[in-house]
C-alpha atoms as a PDB file:
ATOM      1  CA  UNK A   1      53.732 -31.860  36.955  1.00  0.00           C
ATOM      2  CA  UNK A   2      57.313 -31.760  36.696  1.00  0.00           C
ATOM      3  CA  UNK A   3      59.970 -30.295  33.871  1.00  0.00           C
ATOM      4  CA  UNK A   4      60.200 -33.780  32.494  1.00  0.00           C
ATOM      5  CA  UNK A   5      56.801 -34.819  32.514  1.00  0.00           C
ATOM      6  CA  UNK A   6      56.407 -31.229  30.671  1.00  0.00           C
ATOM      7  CA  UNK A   7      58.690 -31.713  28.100  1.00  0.00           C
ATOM      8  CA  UNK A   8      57.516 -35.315  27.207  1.00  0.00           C
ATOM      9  CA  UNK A   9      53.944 -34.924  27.732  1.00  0.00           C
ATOM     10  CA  UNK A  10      52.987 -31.563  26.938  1.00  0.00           C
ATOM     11  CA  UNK A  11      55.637 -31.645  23.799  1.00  0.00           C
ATOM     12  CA  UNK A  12      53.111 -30.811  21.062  1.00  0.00           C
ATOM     13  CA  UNK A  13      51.552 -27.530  23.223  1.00  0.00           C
ATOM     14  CA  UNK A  14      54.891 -26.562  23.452  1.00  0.00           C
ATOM     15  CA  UNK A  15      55.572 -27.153  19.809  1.00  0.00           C
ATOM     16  CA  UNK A  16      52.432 -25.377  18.594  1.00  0.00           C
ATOM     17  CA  UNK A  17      52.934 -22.591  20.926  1.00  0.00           C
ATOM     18  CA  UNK A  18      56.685 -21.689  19.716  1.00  0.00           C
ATOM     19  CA  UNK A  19      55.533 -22.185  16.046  1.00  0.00           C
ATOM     20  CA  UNK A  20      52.592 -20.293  15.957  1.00  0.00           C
ATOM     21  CA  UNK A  21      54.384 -17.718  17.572  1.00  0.00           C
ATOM     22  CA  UNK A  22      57.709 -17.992  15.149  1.00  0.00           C
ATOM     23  CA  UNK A  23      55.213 -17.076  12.222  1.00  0.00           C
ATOM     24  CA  UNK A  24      53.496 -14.284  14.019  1.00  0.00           C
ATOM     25  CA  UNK A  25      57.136 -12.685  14.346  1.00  0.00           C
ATOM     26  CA  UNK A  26      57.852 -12.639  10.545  1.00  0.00           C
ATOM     27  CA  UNK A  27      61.340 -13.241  10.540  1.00  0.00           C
ATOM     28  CA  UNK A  28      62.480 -12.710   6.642  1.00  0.00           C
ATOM     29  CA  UNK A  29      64.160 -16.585   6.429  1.00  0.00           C
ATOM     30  CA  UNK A  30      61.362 -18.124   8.224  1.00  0.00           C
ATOM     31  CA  UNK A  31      58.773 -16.921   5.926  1.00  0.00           C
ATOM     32  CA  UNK A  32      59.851 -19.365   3.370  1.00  0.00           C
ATOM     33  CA  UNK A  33      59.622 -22.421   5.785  1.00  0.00           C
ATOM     34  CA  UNK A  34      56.042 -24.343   5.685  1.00  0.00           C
ATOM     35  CA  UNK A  35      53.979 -24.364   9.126  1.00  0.00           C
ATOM     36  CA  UNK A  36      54.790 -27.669   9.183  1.00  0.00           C
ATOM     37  CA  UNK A  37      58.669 -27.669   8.351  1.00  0.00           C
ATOM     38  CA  UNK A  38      58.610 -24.646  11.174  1.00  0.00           C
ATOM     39  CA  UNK A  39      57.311 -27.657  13.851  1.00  0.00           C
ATOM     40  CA  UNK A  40      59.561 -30.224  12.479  1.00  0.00           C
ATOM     41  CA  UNK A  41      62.633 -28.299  13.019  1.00  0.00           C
ATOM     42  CA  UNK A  42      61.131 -26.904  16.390  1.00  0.00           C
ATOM     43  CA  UNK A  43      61.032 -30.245  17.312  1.00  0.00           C
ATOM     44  CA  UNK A  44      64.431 -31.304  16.926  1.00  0.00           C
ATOM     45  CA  UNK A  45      65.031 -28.499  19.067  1.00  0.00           C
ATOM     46  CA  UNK A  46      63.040 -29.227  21.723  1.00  0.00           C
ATOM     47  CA  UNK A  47      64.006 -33.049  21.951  1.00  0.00           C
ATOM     48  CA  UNK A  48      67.645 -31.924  22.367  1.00  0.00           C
ATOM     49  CA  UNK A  49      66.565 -29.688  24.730  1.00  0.00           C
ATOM     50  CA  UNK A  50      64.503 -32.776  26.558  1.00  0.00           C
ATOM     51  CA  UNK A  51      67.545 -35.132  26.717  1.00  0.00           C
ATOM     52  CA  UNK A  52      70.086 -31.627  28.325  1.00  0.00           C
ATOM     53  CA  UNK A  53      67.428 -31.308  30.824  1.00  0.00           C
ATOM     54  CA  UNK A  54      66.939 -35.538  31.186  1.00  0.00           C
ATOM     55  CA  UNK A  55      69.989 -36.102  31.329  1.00  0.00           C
ATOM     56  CA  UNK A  56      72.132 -33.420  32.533  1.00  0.00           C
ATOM     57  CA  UNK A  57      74.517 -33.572  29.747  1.00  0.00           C
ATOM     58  CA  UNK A  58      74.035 -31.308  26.731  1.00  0.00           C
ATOM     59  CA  UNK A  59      75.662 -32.553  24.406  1.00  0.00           C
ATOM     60  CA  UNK A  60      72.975 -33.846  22.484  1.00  0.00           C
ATOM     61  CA  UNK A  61      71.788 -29.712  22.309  1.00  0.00           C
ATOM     62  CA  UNK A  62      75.443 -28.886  21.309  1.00  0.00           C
ATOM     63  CA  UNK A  63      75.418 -31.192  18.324  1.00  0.00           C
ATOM     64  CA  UNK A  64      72.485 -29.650  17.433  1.00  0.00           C
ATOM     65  CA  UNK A  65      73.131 -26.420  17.362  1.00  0.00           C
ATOM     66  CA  UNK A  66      76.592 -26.898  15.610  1.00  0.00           C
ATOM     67  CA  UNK A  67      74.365 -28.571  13.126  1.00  0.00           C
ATOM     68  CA  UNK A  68      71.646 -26.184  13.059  1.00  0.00           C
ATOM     69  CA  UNK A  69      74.243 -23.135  12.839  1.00  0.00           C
ATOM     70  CA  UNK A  70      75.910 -24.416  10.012  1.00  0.00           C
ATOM     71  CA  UNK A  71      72.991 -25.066   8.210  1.00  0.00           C
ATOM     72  CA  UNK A  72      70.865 -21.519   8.768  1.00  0.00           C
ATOM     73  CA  UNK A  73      74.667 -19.865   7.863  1.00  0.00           C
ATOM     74  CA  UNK A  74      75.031 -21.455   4.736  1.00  0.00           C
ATOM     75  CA  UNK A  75      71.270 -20.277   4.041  1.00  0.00           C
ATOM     76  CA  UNK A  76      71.988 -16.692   4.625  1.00  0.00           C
ATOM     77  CA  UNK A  77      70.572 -16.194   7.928  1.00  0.00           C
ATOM     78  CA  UNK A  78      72.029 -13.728  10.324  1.00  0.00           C
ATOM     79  CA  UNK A  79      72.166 -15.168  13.930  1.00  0.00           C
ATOM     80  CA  UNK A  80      70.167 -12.426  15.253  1.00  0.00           C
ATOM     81  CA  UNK A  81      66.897 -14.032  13.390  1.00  0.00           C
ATOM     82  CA  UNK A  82      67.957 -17.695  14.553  1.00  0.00           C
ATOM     83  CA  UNK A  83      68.780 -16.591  17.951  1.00  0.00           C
ATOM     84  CA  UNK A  84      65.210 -14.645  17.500  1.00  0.00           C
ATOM     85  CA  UNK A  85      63.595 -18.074  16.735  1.00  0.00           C
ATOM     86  CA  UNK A  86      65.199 -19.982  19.821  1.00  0.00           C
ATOM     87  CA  UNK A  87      64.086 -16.661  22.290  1.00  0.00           C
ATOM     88  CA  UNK A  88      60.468 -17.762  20.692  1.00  0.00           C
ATOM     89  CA  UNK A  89      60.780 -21.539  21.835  1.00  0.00           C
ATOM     90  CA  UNK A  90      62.251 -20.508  25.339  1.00  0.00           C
ATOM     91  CA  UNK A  91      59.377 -17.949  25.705  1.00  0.00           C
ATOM     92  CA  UNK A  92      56.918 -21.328  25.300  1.00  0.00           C
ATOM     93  CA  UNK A  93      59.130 -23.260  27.769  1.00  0.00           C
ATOM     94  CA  UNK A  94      58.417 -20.421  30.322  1.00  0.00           C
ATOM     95  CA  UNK A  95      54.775 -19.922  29.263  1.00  0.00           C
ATOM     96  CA  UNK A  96      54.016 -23.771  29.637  1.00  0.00           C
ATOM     97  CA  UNK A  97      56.194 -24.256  32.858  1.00  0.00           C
ATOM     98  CA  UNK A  98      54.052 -21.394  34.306  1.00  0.00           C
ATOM     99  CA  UNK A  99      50.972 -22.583  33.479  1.00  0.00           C
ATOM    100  CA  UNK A 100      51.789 -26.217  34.045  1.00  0.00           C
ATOM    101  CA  UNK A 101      54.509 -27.273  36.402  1.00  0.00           C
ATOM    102  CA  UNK A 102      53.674 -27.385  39.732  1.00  0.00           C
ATOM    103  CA  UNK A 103      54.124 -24.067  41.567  1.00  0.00           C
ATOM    104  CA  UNK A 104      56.878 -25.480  43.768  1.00  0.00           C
ATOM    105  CA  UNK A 105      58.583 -26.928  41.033  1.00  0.00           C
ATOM    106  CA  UNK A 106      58.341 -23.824  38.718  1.00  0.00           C
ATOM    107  CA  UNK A 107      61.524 -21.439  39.788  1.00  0.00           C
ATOM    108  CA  UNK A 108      64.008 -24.723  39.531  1.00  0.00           C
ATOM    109  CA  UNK A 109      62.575 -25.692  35.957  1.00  0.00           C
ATOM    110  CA  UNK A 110      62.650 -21.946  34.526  1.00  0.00           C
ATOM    111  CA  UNK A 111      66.160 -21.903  35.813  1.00  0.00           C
ATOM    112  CA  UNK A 112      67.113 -25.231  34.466  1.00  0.00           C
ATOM    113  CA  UNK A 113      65.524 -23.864  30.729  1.00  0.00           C
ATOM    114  CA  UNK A 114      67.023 -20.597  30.898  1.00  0.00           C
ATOM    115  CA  UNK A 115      70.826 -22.502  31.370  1.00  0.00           C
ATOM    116  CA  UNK A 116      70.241 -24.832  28.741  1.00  0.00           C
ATOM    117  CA  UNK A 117      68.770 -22.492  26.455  1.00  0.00           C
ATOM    118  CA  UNK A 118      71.742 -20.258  26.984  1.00  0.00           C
ATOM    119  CA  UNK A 119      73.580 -22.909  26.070  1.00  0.00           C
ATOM    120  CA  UNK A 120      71.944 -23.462  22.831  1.00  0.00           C
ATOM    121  CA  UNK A 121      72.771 -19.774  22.141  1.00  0.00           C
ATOM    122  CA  UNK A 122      76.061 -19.749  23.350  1.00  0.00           C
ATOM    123  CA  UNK A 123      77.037 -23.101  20.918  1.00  0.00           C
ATOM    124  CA  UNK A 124      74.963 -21.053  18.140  1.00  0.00           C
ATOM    125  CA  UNK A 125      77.276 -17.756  18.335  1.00  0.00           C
ATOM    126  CA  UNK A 126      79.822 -19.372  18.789  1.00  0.00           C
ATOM    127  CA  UNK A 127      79.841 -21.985  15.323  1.00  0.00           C
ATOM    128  CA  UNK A 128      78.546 -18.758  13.843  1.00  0.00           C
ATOM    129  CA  UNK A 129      82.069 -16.794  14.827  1.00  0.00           C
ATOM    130  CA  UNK A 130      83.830 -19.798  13.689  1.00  0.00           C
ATOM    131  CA  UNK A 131      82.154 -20.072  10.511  1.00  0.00           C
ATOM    132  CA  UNK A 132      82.390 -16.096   9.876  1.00  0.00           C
ATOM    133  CA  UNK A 133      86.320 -16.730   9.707  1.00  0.00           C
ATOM    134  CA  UNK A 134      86.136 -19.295   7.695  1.00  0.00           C
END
């Protein structure tokens, strides 16, 4: 199996991984999210993350996240817990590349995650600053 044909065919393992997970960690903002609004927004994460990797542009991801950042700020989240719940979904990337891609295919897709999921962080500090001097 390759990245791609992880991402688009293993999408809800992923997706239940990183949420079940995300409420295990008991982050104070994500408490108030249902199980089900927890996958939803997981989701749009992980399709933006799908079309970086697809299409090896990632701008899709840093829409996203300018979107995303905006909205947790104005919610009163610090970027600690959001960049908290992102390290969760990354940490099911890696979990579901390892135990799914095929072995010689493994060390390119971890790296290609890790880059775009810096990314994602990267965009999400970075509205965050802009936003903070606001």
């Amino acid at each position: 199996m390759t990245l791609l044909e992880l991402l688009y065919d293993k999408s809800d393992r992923i997706l239940r991984d990183a949420a079940n997970s995300l409420i295990r960690a008991d982050l104070p903002h994500y408490k108030k999210f249902k199980d089900s609004d927890i996958k939803a927004r997981y989701k749009k994460l992980l399709y933006s993350v799908t079309i970086c990797a697809e299409k090896n542009s990632c701008s899709e991801l840093s829409s996203y996240m300018n979107h995303l950042s905006d909205e947790r700020f104005s919610m009163g989240f610090e970027p600690t817990e959001v960049q908290a719940a992102i390290n969760i979904l990354e940490e099911a990337l890696w979990k579901n590349i390892y135990e799914l891609v095929d072995g010689d295919k493994q060390n390119s897709a971890m790296k290609q995650i890790t880059e775009i999921m810096g990314r994602a962080k990267l965009e999400l500090i970075g509205e965050y600053a802009m936003l903070e001097r606001s």
